[in-house]
N, C-alpha and C. Protein backbone atom coordinates (compact mmCIF):
# COMPACT_ATOMS: atom_id res chain seq x y z
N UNK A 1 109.38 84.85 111.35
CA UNK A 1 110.61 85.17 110.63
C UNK A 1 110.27 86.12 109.49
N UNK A 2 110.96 87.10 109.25
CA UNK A 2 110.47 87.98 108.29
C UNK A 2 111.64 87.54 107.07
N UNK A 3 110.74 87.57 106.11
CA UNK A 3 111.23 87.46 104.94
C UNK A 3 110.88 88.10 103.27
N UNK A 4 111.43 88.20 102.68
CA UNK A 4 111.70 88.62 101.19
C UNK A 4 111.06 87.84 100.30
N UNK A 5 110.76 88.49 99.64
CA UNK A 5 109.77 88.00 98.27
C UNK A 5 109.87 89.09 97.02
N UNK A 6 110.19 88.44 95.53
CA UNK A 6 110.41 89.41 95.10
C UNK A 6 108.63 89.74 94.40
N UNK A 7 108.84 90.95 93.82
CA UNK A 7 107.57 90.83 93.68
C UNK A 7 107.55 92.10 92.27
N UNK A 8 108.15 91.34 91.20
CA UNK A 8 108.01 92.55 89.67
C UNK A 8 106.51 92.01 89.23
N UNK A 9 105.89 93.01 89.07
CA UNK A 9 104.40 93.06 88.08
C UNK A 9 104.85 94.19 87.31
N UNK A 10 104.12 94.07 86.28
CA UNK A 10 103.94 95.22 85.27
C UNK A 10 103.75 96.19 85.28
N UNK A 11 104.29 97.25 85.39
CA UNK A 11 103.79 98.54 85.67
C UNK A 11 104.65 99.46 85.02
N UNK A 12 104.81 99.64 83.35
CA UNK A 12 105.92 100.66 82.83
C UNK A 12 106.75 99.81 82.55
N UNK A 13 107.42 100.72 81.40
CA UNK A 13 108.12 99.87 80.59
C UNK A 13 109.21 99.50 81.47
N UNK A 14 110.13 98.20 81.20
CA UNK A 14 111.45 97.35 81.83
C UNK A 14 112.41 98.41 81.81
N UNK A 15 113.14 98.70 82.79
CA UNK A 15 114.50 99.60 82.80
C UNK A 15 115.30 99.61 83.69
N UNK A 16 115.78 97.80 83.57
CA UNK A 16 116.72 97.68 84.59
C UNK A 16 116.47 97.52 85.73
N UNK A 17 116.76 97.12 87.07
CA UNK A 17 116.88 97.70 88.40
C UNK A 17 117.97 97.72 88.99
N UNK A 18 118.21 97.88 90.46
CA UNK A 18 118.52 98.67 91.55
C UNK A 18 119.68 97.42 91.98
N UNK A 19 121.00 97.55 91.80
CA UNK A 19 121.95 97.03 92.23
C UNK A 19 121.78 95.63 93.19
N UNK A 20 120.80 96.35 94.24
CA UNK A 20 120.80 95.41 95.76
C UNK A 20 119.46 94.27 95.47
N UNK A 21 118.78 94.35 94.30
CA UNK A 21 117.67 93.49 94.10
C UNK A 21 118.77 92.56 92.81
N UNK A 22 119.63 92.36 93.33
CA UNK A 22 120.21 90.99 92.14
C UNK A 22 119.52 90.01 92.91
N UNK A 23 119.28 88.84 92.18
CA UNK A 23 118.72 87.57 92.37
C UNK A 23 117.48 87.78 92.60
N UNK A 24 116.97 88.61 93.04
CA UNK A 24 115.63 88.80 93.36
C UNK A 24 114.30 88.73 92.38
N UNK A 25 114.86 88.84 91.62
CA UNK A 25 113.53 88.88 90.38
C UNK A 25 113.24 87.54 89.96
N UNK A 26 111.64 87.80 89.67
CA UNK A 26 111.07 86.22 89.11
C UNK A 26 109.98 87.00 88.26
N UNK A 27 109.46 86.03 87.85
CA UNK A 27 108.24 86.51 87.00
C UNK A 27 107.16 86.61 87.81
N UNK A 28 106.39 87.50 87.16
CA UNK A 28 104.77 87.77 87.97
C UNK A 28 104.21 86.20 88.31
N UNK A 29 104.34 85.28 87.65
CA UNK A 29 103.35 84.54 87.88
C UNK A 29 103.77 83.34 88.80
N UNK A 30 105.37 83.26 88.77
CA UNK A 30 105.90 82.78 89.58
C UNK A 30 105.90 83.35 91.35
N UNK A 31 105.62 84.19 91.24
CA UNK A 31 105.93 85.20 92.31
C UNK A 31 104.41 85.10 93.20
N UNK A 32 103.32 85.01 92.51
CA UNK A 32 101.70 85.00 92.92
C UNK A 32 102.17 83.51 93.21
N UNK A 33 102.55 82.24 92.26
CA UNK A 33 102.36 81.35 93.29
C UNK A 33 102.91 80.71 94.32
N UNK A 34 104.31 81.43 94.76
CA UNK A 34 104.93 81.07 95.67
C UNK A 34 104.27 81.91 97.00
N UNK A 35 103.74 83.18 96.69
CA UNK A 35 102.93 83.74 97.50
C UNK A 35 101.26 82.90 98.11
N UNK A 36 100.79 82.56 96.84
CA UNK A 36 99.91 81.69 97.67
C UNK A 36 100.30 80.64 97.97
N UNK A 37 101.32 79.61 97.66
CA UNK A 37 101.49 78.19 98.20
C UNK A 37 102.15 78.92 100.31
N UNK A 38 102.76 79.81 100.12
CA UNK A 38 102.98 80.39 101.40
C UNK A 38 104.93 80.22 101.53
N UNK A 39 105.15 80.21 100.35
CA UNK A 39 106.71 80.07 100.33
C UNK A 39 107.28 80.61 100.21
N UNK A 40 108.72 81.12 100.84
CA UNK A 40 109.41 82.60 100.62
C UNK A 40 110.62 81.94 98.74
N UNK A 41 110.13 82.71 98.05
CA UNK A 41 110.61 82.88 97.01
C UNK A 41 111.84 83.88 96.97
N UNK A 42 112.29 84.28 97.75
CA UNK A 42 113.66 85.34 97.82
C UNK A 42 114.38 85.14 98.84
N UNK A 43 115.31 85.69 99.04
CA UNK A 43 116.25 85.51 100.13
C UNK A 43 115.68 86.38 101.68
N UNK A 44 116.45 85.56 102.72
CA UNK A 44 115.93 86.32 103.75
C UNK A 44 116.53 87.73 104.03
N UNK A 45 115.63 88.30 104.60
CA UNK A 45 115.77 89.50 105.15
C UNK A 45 116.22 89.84 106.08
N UNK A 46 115.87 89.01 107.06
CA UNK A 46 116.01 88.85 108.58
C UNK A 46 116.50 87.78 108.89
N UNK A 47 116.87 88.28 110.06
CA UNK A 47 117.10 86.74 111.05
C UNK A 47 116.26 86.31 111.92
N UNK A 48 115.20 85.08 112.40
CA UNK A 48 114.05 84.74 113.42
C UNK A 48 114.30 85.98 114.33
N UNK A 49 113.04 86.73 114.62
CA UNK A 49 112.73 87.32 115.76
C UNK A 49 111.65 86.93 117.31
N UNK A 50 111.87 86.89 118.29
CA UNK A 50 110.74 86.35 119.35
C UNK A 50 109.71 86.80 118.86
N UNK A 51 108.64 85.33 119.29
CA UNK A 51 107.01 86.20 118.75
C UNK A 51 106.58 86.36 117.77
N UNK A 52 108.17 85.67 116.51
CA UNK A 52 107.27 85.72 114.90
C UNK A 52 107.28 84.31 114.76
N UNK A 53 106.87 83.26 114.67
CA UNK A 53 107.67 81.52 114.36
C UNK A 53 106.63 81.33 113.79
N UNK A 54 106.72 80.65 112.61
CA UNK A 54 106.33 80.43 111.72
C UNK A 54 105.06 81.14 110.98
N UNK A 55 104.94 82.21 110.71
CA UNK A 55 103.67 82.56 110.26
C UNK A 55 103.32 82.98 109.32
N UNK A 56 102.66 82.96 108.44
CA UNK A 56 102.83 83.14 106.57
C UNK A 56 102.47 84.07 106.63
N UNK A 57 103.48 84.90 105.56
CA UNK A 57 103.51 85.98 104.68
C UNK A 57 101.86 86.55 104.95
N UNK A 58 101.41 88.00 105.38
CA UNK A 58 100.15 88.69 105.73
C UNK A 58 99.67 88.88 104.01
N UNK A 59 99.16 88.09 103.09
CA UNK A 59 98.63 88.24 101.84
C UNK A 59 97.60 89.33 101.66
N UNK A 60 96.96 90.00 102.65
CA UNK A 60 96.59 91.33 102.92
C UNK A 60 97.69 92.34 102.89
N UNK A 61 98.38 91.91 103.18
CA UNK A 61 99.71 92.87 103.05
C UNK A 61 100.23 93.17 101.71
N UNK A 62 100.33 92.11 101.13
CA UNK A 62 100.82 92.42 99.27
C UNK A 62 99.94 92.69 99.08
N UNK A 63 98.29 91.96 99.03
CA UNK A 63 97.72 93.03 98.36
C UNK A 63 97.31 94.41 98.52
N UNK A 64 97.11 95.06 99.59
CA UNK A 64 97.39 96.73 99.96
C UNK A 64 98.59 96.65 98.84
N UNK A 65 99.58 96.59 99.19
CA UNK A 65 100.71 96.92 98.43
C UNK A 65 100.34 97.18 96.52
N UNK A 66 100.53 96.18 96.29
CA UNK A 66 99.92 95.39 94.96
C UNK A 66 98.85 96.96 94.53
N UNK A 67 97.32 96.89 95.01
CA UNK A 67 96.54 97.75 94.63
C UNK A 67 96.84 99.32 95.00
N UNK A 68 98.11 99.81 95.69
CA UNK A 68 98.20 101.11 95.81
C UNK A 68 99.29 101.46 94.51
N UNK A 69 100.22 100.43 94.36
CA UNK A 69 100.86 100.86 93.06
C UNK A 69 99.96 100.65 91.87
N UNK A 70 99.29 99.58 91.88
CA UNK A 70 98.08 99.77 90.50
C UNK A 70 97.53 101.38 90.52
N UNK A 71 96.70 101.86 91.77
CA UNK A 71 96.13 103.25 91.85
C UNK A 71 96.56 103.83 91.14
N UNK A 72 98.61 103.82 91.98
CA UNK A 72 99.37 105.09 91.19
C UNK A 72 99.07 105.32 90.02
N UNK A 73 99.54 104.39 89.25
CA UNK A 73 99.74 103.81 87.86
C UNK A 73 98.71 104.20 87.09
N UNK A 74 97.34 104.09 87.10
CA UNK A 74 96.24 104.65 86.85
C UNK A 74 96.21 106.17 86.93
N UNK A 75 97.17 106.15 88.05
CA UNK A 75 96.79 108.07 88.79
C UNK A 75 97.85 108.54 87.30
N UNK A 76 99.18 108.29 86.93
CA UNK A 76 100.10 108.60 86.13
C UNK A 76 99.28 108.41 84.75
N UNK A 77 98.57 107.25 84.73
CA UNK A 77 98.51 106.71 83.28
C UNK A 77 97.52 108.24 82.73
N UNK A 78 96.60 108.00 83.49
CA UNK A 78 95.00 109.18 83.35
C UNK A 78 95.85 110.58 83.43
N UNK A 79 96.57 111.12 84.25
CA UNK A 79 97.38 112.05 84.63
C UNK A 79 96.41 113.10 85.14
N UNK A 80 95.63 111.99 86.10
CA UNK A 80 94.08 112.87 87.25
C UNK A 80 94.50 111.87 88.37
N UNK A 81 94.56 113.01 89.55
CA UNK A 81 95.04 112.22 90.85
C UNK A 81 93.83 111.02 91.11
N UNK A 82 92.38 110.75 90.47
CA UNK A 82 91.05 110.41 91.03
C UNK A 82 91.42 109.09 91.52
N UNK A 83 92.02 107.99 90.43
CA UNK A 83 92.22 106.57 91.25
C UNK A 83 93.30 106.64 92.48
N UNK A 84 93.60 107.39 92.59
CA UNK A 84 94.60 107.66 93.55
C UNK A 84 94.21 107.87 94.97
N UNK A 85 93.16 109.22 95.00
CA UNK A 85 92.36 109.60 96.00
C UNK A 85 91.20 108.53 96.44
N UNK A 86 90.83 107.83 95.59
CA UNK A 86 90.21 106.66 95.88
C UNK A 86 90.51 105.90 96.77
N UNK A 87 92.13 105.10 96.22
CA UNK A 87 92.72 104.13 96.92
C UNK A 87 93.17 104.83 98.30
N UNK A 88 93.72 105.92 98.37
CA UNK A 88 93.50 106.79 100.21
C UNK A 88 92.63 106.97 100.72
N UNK A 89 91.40 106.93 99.85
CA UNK A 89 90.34 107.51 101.07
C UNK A 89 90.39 105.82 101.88
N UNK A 90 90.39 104.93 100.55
CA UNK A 90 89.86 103.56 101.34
C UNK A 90 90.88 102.76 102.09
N UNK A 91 91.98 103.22 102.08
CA UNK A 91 93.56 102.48 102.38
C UNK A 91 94.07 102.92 103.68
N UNK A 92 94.14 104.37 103.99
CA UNK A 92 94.73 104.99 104.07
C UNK A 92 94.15 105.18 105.51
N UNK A 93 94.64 105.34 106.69
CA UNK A 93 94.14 105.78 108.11
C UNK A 93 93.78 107.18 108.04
N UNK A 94 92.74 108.32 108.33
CA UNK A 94 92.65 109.26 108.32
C UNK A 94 93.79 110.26 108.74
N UNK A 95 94.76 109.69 109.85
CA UNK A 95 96.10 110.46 110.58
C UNK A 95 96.91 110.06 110.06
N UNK A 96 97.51 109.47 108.92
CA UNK A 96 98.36 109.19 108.21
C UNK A 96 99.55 109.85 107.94
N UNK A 97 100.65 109.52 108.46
CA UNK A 97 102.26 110.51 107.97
C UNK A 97 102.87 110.35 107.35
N UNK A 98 102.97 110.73 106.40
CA UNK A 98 104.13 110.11 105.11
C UNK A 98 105.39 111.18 105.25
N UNK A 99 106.98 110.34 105.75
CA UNK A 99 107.86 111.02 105.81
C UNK A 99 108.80 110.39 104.76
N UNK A 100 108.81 112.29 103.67
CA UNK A 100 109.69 111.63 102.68
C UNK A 100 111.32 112.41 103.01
N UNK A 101 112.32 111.23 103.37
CA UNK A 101 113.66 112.19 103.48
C UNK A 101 114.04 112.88 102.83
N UNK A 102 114.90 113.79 103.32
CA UNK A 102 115.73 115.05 102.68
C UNK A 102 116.15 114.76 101.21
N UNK A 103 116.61 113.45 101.47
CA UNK A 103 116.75 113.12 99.52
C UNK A 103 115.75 111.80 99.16
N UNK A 104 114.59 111.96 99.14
CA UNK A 104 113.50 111.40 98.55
C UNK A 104 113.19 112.95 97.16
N UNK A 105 112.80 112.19 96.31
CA UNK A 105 111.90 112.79 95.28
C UNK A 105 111.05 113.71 95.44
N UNK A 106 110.04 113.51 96.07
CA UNK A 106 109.25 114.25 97.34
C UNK A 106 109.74 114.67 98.44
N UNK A 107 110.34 115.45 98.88
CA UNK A 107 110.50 115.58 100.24
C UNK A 107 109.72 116.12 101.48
N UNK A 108 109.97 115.75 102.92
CA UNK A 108 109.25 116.88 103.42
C UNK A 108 108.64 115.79 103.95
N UNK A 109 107.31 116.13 105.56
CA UNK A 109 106.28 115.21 105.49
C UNK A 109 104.70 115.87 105.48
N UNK A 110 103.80 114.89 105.18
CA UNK A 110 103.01 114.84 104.71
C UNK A 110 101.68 114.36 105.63
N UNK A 111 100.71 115.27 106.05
CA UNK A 111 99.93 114.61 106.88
C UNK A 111 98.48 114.42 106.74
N UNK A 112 97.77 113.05 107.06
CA UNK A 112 96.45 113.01 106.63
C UNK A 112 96.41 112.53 105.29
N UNK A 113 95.10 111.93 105.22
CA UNK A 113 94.95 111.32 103.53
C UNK A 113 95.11 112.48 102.42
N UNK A 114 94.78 113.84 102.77
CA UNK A 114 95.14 115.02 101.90
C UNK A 114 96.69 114.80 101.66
N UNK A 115 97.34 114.94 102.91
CA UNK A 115 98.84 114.51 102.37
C UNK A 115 99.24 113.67 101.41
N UNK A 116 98.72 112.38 102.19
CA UNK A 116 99.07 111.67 100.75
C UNK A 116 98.77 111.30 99.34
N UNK A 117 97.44 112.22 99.46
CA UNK A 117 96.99 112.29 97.66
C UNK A 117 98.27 113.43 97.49
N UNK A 118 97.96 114.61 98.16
CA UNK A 118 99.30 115.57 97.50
C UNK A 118 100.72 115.05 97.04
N UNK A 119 100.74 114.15 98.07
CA UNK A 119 102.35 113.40 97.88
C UNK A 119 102.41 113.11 95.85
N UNK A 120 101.57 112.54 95.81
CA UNK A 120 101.55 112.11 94.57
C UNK A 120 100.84 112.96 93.42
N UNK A 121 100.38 113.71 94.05
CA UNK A 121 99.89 115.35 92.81
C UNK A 121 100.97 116.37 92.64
N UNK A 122 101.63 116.30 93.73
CA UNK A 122 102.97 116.89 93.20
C UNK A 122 104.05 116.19 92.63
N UNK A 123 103.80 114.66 92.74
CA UNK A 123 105.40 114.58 91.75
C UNK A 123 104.41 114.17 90.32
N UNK A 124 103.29 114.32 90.22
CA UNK A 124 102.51 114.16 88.86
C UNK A 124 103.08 115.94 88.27
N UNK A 125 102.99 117.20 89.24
CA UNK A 125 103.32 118.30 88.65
C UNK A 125 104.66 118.86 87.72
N UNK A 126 105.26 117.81 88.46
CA UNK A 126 106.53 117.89 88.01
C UNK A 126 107.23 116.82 87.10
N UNK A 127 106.67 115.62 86.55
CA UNK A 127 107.12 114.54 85.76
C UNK A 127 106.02 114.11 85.11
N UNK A 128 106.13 113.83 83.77
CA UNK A 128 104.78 113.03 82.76
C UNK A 128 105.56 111.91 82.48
N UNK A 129 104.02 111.09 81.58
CA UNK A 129 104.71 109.67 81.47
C UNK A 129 105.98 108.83 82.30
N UNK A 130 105.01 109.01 83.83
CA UNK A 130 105.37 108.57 84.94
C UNK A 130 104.72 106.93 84.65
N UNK A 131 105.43 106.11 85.93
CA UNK A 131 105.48 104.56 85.65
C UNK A 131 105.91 104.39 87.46
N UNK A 132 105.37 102.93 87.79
CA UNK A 132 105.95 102.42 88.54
C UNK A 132 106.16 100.98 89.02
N UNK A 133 107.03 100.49 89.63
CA UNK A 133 107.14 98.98 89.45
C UNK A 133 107.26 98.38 90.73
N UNK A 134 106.48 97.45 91.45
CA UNK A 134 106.86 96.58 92.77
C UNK A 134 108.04 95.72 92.68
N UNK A 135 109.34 95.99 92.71
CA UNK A 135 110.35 94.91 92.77
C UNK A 135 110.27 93.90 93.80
N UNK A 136 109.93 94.58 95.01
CA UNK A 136 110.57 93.24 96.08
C UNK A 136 109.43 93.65 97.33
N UNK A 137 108.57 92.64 97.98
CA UNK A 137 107.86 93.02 99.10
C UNK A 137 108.37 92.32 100.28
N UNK A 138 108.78 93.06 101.46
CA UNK A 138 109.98 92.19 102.46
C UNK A 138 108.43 92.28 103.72
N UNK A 139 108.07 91.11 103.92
CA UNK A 139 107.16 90.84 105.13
C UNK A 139 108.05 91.49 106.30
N UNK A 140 107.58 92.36 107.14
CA UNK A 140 107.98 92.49 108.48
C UNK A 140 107.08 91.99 109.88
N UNK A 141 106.01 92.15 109.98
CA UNK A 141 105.40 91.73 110.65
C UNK A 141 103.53 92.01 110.59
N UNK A 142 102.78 91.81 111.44
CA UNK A 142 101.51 92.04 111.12
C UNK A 142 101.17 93.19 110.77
N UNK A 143 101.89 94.28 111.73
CA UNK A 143 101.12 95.70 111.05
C UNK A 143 102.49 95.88 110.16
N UNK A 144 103.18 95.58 109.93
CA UNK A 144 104.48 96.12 109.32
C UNK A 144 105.08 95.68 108.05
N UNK A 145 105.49 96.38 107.22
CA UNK A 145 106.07 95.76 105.34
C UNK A 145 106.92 96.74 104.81
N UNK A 146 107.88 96.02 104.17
CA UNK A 146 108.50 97.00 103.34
C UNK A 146 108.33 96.62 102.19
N UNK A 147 108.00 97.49 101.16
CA UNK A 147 108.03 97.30 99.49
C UNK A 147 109.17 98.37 98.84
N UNK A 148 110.36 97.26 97.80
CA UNK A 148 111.67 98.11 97.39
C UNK A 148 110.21 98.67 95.74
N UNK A 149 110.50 99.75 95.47
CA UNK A 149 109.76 99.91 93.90
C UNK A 149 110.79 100.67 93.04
N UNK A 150 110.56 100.85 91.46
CA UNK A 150 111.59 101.43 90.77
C UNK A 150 110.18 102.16 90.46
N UNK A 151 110.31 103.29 90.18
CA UNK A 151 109.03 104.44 89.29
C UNK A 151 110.29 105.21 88.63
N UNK A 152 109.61 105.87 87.58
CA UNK A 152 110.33 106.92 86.81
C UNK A 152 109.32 107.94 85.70
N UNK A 153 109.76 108.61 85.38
CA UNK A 153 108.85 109.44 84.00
C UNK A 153 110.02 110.40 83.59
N UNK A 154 109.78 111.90 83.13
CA UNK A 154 110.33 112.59 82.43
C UNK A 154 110.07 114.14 83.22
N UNK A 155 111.23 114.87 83.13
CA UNK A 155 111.08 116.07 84.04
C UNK A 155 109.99 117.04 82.73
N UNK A 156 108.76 117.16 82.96
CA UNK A 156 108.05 118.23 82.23
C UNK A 156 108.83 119.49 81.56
N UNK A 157 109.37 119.64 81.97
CA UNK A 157 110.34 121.20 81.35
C UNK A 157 111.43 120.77 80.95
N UNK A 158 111.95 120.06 81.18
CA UNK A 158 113.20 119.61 80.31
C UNK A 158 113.50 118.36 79.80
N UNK A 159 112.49 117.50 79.85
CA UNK A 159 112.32 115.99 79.53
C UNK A 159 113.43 115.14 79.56
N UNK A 160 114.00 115.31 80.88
CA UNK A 160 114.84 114.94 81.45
C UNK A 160 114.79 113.08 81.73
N UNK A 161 115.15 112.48 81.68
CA UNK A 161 114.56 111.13 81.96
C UNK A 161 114.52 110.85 83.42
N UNK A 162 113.78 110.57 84.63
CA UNK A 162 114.40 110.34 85.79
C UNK A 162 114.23 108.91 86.48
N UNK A 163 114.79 108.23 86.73
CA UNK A 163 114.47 106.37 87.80
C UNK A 163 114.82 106.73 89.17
N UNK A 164 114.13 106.19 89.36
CA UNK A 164 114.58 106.11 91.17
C UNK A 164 114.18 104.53 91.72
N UNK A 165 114.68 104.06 92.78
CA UNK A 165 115.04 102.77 93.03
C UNK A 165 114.30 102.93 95.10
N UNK A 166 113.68 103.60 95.46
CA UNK A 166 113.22 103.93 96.63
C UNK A 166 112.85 102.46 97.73
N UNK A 167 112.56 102.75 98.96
CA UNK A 167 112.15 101.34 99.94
C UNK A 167 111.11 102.36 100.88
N UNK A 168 110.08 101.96 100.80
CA UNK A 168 108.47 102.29 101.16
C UNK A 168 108.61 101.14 102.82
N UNK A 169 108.70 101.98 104.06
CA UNK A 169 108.35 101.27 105.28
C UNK A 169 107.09 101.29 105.33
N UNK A 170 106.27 100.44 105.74
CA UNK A 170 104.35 100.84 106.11
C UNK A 170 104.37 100.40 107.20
N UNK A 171 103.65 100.66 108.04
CA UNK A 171 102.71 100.75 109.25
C UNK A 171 101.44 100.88 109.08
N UNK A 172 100.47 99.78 109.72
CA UNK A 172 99.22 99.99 109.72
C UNK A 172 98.78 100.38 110.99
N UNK A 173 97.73 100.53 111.24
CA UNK A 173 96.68 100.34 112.18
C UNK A 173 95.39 99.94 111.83
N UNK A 174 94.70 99.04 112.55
CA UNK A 174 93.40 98.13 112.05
C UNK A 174 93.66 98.29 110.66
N UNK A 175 94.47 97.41 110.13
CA UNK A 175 94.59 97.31 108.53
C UNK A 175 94.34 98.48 107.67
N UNK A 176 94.74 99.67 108.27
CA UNK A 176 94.63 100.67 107.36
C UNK A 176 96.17 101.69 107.46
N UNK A 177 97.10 102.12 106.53
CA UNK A 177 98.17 102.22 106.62
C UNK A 177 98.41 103.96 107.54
N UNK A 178 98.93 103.28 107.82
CA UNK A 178 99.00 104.68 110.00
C UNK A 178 100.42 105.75 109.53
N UNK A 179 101.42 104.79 108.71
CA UNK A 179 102.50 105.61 108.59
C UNK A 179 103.63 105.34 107.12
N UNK A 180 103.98 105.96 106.54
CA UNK A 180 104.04 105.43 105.26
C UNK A 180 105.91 106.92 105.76
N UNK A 181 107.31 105.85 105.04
CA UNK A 181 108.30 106.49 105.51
C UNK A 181 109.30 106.28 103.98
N UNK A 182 109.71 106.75 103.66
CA UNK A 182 110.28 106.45 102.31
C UNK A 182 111.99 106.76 102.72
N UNK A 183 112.90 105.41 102.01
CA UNK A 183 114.46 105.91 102.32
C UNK A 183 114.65 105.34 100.92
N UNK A 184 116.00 105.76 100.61
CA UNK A 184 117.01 105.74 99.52
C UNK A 184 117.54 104.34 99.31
N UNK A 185 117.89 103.82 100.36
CA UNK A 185 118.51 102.74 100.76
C UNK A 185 117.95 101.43 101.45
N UNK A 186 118.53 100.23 101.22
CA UNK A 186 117.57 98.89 101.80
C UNK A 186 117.75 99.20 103.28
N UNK A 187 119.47 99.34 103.48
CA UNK A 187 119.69 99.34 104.47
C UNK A 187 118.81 100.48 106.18
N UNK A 188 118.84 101.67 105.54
CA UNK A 188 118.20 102.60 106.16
C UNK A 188 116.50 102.06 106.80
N UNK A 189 115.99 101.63 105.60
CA UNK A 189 114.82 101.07 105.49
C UNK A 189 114.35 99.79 106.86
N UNK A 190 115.66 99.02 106.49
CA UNK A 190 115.59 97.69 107.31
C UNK A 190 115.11 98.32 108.79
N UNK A 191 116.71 98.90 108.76
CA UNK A 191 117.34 99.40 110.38
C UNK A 191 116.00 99.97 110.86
N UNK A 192 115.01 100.81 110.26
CA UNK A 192 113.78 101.25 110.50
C UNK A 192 112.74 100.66 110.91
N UNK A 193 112.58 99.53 110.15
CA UNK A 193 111.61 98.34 110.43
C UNK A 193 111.95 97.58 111.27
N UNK A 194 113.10 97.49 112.16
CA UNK A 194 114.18 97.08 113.44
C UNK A 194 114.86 95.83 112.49
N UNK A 195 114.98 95.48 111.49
CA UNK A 195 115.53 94.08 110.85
C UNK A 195 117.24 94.88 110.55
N UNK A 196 117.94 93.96 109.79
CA UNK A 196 119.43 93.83 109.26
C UNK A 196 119.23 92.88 108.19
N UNK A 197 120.28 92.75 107.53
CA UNK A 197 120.26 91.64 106.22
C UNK A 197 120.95 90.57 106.95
């Protein structure tokens, strides 16, 4: 059964979130131990699918998750892609596709671990005192996860303030992430990962 977990850690200052994550929030520390006792702490996502019955939350899975937004965060904080390129060389499947939609932040896709350090050297080119936050990690299946995140910083040339509220699909292969798809919306996201609310 795939299910929801919310999942806020620290990462940049508090600023609100994203309409569709009501109820969802708990504290960090609440959140680690409902994750290790093996309990869904959020609402479901899904409805039982054949072939998933009973099987706890892939805790390899949050943590990939978990340590690629730390990277970022490091990558923003330092404002040098290096912890960044790190966490891809070691994360990251060498054929890796990151498709960001027409209205993602990034757009365009992105191929190979070069891609996805670029993914994130270009929106470092264009925004400082960048931030980002894990709101919600929705288990899909063994190779499969969605993480909702809020990130934001300031447009460099016009210090513009910007948030965005995005849903990160992953795909692995042998535990290393094969396809990385970014939408606007939970819904888009779900329908992607084959789930519904």
């Amino acid at each position: 059964m795939s299910k929801s977990y919310p999942a806020v850690a620290p990462a940049g200052p508090s600023r609100g979130h994203a309409p569709w994550l009501s109820g969802t929030h708990a504290s960090r520390s609440g959140v680690l131990e409902a994750h290790e006792a093996g309990r869904c702490c959020g609402r479901e996502a899904a409805t039982a699918r054949s072939g998933d019955t009973a099987r706890a939350m892939p805790q390899e899975n949050f943590e990939l998750a978990k340590q690629g937004i730390a990277a970022i965060n490091e990558a923003y904080e330092k404002d040098d892609i290096a912890p960044w390129r790190q966490q891809v060389e070691k994360l990251f499947d060498p054929e890796v596709v990151l498709e960001g939609g027409t209205d993602a932040f990034t757009e365009g896709e992105w191929r190979g671990q070069e891609g996805a350090i670029g993914f994130v050297a270009n929106q470092m080119e264009v925004l400082k005192e960048m931030w980002m936050r894990l709101d919600e990690f929705i288990d899909v299946d063994e190779d499969r996860f969605i993480v909702a995140i809020t990130f934001g910083g300031q447009a460099r040339h016009t210090a513009i303030p910007v948030e965005l509220h995005p849903f990160h699909v992953l795909t692995l292969r042998d535990g290393k992430i094969l396809r990385w798809q970014i939408f606007l919306t939970r819904e888009e996201a779900l329908k992607t990962a084959g789930l519904s609310e």
